[in-house]
PDB file of N, CA and C in Angstrom:
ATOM      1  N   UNK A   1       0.832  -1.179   0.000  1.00  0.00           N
ATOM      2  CA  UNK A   1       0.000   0.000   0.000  1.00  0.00           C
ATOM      3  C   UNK A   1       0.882   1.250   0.000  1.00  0.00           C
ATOM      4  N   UNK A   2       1.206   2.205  -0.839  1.00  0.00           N
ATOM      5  CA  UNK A   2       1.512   3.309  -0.935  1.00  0.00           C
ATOM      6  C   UNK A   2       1.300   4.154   0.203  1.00  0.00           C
ATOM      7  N   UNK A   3       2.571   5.218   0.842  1.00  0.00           N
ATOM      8  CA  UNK A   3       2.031   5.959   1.381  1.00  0.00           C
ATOM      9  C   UNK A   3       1.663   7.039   1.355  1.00  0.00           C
ATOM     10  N   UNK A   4       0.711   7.800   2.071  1.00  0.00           N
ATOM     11  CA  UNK A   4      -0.318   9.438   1.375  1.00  0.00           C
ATOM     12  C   UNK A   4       1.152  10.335   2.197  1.00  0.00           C
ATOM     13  N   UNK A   5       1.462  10.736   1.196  1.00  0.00           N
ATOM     14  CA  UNK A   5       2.029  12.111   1.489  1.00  0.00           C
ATOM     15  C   UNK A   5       1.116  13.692   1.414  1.00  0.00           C
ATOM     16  N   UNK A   6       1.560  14.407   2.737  1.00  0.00           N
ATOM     17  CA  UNK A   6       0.708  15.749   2.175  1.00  0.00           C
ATOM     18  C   UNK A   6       2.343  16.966   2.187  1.00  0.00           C
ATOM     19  N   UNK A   7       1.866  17.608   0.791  1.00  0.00           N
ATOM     20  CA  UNK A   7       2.601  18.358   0.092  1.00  0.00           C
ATOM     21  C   UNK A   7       2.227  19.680   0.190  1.00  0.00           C
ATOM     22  N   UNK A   8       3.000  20.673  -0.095  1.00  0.00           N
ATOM     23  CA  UNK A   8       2.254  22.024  -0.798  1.00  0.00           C
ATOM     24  C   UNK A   8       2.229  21.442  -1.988  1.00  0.00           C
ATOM     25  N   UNK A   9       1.541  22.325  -2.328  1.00  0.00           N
ATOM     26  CA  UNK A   9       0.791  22.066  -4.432  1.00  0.00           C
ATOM     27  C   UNK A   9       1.682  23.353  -4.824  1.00  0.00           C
ATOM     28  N   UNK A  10       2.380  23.055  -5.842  1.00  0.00           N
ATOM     29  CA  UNK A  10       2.901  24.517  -6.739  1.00  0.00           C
ATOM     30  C   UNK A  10       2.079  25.678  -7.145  1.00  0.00           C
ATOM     31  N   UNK A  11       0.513  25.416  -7.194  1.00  0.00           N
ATOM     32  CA  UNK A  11       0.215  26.514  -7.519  1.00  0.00           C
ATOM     33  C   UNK A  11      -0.932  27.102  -6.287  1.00  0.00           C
ATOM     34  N   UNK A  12      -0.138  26.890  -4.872  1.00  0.00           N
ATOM     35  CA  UNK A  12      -0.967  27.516  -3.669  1.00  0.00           C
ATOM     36  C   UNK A  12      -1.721  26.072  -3.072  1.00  0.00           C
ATOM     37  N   UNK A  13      -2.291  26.267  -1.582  1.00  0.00           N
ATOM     38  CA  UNK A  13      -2.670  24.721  -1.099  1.00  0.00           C
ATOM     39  C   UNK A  13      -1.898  24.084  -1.141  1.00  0.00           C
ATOM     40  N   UNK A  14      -2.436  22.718  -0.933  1.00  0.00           N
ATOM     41  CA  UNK A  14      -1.997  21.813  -0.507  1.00  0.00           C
ATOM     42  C   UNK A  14      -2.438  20.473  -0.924  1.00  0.00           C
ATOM     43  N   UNK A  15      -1.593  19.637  -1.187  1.00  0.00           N
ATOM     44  CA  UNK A  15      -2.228  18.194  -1.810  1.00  0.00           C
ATOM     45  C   UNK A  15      -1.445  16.942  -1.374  1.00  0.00           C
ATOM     46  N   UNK A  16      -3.153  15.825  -1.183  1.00  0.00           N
ATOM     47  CA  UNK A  16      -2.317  14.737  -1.351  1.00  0.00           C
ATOM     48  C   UNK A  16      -2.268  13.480  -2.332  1.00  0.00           C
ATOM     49  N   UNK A  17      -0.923  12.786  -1.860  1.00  0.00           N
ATOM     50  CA  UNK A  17       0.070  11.870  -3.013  1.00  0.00           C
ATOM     51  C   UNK A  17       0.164  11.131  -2.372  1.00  0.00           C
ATOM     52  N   UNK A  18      -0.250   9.783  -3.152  1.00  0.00           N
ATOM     53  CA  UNK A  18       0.229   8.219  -2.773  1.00  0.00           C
ATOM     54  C   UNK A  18       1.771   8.336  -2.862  1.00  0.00           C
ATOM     55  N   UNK A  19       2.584   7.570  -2.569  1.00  0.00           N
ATOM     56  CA  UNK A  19       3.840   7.722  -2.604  1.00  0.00           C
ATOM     57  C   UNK A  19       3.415   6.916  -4.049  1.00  0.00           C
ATOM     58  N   UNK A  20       4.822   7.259  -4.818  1.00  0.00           N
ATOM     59  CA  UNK A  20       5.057   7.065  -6.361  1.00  0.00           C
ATOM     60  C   UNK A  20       4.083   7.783  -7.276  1.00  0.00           C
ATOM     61  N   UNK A  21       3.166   8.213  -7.163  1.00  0.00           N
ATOM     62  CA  UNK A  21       1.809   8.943  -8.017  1.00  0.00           C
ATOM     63  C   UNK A  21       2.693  10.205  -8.299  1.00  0.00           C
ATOM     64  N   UNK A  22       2.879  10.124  -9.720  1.00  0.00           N
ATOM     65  CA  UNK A  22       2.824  11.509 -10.262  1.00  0.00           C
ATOM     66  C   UNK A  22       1.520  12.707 -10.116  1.00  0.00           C
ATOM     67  N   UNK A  23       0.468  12.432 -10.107  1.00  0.00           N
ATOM     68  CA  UNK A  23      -0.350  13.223  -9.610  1.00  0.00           C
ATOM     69  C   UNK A  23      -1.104  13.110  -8.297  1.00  0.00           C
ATOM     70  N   UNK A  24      -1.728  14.394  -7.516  1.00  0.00           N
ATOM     71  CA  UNK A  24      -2.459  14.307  -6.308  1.00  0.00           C
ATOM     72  C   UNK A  24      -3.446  13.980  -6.520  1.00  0.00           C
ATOM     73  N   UNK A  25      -3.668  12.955  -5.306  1.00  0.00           N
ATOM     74  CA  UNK A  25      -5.181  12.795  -5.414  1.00  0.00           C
ATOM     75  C   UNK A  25      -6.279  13.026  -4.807  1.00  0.00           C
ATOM     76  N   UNK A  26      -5.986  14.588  -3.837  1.00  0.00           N
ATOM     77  CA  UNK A  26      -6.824  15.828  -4.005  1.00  0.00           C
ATOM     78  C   UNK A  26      -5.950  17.063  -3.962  1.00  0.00           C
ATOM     79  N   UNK A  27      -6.705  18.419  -4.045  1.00  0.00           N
ATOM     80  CA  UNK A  27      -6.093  19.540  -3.317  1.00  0.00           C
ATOM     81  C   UNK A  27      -6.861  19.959  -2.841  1.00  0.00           C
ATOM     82  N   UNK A  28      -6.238  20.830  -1.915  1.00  0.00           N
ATOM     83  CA  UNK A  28      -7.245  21.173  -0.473  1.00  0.00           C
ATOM     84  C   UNK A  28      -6.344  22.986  -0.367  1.00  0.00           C
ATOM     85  N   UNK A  29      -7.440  23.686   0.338  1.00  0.00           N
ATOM     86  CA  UNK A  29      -6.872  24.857   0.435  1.00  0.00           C
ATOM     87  C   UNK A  29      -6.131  24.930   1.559  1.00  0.00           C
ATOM     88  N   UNK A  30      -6.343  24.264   2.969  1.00  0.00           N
ATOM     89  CA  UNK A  30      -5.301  23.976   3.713  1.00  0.00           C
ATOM     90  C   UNK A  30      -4.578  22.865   4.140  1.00  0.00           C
ATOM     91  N   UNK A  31      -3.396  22.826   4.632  1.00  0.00           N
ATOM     92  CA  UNK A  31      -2.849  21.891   5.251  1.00  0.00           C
ATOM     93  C   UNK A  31      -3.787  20.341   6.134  1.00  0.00           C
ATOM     94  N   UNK A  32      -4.511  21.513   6.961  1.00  0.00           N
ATOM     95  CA  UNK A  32      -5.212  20.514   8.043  1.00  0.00           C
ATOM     96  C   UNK A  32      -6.560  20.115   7.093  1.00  0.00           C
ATOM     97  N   UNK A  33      -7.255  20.463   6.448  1.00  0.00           N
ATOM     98  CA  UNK A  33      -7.886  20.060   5.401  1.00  0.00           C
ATOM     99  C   UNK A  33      -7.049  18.479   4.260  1.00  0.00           C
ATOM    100  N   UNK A  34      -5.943  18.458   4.338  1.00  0.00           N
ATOM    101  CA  UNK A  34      -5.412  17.132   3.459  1.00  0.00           C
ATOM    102  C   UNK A  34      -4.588  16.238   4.572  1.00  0.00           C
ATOM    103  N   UNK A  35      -4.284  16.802   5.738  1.00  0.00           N
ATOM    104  CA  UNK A  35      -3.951  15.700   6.568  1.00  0.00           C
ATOM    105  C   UNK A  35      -5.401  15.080   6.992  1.00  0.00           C
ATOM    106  N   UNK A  36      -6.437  15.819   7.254  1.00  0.00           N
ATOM    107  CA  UNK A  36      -7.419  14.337   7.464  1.00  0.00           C
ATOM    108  C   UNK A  36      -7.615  13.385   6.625  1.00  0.00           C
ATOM    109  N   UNK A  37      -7.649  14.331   5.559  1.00  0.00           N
ATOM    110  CA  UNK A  37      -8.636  13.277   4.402  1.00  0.00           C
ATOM    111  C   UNK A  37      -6.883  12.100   3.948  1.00  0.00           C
ATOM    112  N   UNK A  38      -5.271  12.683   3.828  1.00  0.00           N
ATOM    113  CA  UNK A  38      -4.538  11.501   4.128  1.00  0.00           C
ATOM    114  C   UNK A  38      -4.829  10.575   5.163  1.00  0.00           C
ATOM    115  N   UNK A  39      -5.073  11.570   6.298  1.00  0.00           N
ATOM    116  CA  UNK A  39      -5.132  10.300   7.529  1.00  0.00           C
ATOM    117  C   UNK A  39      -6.326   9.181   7.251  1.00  0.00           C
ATOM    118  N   UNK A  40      -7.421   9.718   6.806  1.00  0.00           N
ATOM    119  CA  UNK A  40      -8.539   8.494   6.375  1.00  0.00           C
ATOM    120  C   UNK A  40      -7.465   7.848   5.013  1.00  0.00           C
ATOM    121  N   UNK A  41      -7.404   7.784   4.465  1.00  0.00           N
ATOM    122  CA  UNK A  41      -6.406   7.165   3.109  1.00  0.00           C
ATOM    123  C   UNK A  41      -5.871   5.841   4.250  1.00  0.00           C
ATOM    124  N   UNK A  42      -4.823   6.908   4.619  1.00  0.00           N
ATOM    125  CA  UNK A  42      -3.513   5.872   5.073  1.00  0.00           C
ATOM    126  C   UNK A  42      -4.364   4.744   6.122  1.00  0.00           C
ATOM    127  N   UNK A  43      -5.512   5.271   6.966  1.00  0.00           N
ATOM    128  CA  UNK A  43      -5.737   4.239   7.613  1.00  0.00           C
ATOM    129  C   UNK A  43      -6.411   2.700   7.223  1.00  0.00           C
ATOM    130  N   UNK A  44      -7.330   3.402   5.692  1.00  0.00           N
ATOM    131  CA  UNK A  44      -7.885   2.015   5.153  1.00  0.00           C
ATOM    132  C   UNK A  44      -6.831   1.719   4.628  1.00  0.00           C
ATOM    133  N   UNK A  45      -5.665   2.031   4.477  1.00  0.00           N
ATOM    134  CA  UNK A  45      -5.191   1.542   3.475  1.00  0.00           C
ATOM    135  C   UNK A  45      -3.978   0.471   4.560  1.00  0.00           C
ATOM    136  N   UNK A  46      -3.839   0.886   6.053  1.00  0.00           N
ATOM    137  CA  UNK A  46      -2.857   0.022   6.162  1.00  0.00           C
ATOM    138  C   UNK A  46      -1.630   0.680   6.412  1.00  0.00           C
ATOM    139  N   UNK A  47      -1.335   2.154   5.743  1.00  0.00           N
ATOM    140  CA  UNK A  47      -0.096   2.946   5.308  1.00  0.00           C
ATOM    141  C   UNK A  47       0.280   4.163   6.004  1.00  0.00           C
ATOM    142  N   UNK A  48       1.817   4.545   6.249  1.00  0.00           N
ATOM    143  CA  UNK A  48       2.095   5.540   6.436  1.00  0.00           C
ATOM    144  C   UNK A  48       1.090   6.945   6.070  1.00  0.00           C
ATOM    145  N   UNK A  49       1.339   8.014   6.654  1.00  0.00           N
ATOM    146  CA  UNK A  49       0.746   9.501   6.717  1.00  0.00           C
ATOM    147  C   UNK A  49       2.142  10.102   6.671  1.00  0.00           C
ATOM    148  N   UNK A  50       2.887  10.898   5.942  1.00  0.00           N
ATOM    149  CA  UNK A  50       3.681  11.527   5.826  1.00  0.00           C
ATOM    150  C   UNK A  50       3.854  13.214   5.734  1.00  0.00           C
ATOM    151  N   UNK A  51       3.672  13.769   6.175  1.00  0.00           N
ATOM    152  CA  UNK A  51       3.370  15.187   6.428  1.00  0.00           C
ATOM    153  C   UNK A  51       4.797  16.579   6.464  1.00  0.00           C
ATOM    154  N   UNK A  52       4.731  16.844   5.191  1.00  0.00           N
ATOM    155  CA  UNK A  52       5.776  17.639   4.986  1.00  0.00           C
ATOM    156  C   UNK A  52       5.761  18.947   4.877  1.00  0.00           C
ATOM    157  N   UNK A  53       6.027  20.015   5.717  1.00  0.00           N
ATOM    158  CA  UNK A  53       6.595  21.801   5.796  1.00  0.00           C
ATOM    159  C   UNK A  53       6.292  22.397   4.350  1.00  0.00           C
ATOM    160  N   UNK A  54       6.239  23.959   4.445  1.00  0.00           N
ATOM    161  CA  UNK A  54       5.974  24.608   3.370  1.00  0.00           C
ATOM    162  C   UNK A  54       7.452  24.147   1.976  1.00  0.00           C
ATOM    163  N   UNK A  55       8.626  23.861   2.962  1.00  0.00           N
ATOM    164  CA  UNK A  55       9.913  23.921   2.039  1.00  0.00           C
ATOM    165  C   UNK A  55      10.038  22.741   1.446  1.00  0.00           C
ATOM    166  N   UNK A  56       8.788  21.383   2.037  1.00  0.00           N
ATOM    167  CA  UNK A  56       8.883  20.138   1.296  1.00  0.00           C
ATOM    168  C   UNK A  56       9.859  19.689   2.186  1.00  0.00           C
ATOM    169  N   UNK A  57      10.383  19.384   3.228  1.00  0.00           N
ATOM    170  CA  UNK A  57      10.915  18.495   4.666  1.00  0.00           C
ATOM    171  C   UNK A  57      10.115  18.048   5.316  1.00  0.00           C
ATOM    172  N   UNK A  58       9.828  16.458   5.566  1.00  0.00           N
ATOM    173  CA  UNK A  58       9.081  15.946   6.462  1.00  0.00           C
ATOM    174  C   UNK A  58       9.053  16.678   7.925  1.00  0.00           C
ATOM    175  N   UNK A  59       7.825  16.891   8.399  1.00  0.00           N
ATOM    176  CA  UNK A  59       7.525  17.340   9.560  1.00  0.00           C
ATOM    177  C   UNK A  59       7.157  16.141  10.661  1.00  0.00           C
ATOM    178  N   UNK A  60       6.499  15.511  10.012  1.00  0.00           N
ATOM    179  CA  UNK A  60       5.899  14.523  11.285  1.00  0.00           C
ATOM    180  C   UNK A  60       5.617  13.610  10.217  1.00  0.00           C
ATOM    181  N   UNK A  61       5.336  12.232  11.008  1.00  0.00           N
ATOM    182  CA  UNK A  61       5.378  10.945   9.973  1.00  0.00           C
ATOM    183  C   UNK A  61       4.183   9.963  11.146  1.00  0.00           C
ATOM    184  N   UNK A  62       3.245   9.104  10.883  1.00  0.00           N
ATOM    185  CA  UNK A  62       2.608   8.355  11.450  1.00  0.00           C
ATOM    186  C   UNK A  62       2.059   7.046  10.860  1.00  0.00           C
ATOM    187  N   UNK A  63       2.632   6.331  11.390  1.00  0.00           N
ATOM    188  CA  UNK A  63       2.141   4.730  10.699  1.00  0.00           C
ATOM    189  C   UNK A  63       0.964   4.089  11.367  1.00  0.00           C
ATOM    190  N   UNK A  64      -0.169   4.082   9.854  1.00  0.00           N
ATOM    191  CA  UNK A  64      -1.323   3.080  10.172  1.00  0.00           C
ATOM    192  C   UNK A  64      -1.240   1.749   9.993  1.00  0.00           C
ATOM    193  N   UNK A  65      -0.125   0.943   9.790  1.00  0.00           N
ATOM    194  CA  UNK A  65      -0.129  -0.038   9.604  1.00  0.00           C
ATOM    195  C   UNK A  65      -0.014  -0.959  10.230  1.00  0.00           C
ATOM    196  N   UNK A  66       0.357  -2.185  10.289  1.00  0.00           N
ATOM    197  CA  UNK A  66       1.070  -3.608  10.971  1.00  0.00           C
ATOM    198  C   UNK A  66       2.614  -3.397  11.832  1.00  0.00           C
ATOM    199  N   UNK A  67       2.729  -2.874  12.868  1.00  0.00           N
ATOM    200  CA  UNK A  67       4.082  -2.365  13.434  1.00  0.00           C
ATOM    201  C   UNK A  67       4.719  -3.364  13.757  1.00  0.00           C
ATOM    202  N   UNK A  68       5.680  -3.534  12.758  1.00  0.00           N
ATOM    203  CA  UNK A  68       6.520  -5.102  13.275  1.00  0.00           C
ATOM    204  C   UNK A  68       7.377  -4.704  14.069  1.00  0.00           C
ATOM    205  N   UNK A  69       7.477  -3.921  15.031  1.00  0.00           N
ATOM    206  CA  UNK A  69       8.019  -3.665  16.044  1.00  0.00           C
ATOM    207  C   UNK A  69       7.446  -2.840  17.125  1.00  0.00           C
ATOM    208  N   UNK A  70       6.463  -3.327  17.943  1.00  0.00           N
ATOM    209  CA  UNK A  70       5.518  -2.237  18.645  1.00  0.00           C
ATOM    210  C   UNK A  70       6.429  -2.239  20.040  1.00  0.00           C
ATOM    211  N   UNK A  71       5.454  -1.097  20.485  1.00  0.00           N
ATOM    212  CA  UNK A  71       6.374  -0.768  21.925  1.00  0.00           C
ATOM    213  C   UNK A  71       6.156  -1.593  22.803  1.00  0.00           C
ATOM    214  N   UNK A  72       7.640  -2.096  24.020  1.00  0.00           N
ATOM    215  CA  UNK A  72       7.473  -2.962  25.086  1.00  0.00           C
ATOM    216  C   UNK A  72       6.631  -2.075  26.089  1.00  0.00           C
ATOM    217  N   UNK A  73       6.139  -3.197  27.043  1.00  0.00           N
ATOM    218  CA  UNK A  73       5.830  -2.525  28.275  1.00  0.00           C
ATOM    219  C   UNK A  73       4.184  -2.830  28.703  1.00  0.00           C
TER     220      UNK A  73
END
């Protein structure tokens, strides 16, 4: 399962991208507007949420998936 990256869009907003997809598959006028609708994505899907700054640097990263390494305790 690909993971949803959220991007700025080149021409203003914000969009999100399966990882490898040349195109988004929405745009949204804000940020917090395409991290939900990634976060619903990534969760049916199983997949990372990847969430990257105006300059395109990951900011925060969250895995919906199968954690083959979950926390002790």
């Amino acid at each position: 399962m690909p993971n949803q990256h959220v991007t700025p869009h080149k021409d203003g907003g914000w969009q999100v991208k399966g990882g490898g997809n040349s195109r988004a598959t929405i745009r949204t006028n804000t940020q917090y507007e395409a991290i939900n609708i990634a976060k619903g994505i990534a969760i049916n899907n199983g997949s990372e949420l990847l969430i990257h700054n105006r300059s395109g640097r990951i900011r925060e990263k969250n895995s919906y998936g199968k954690d083959n390494y979950p926390p002790k305790g």
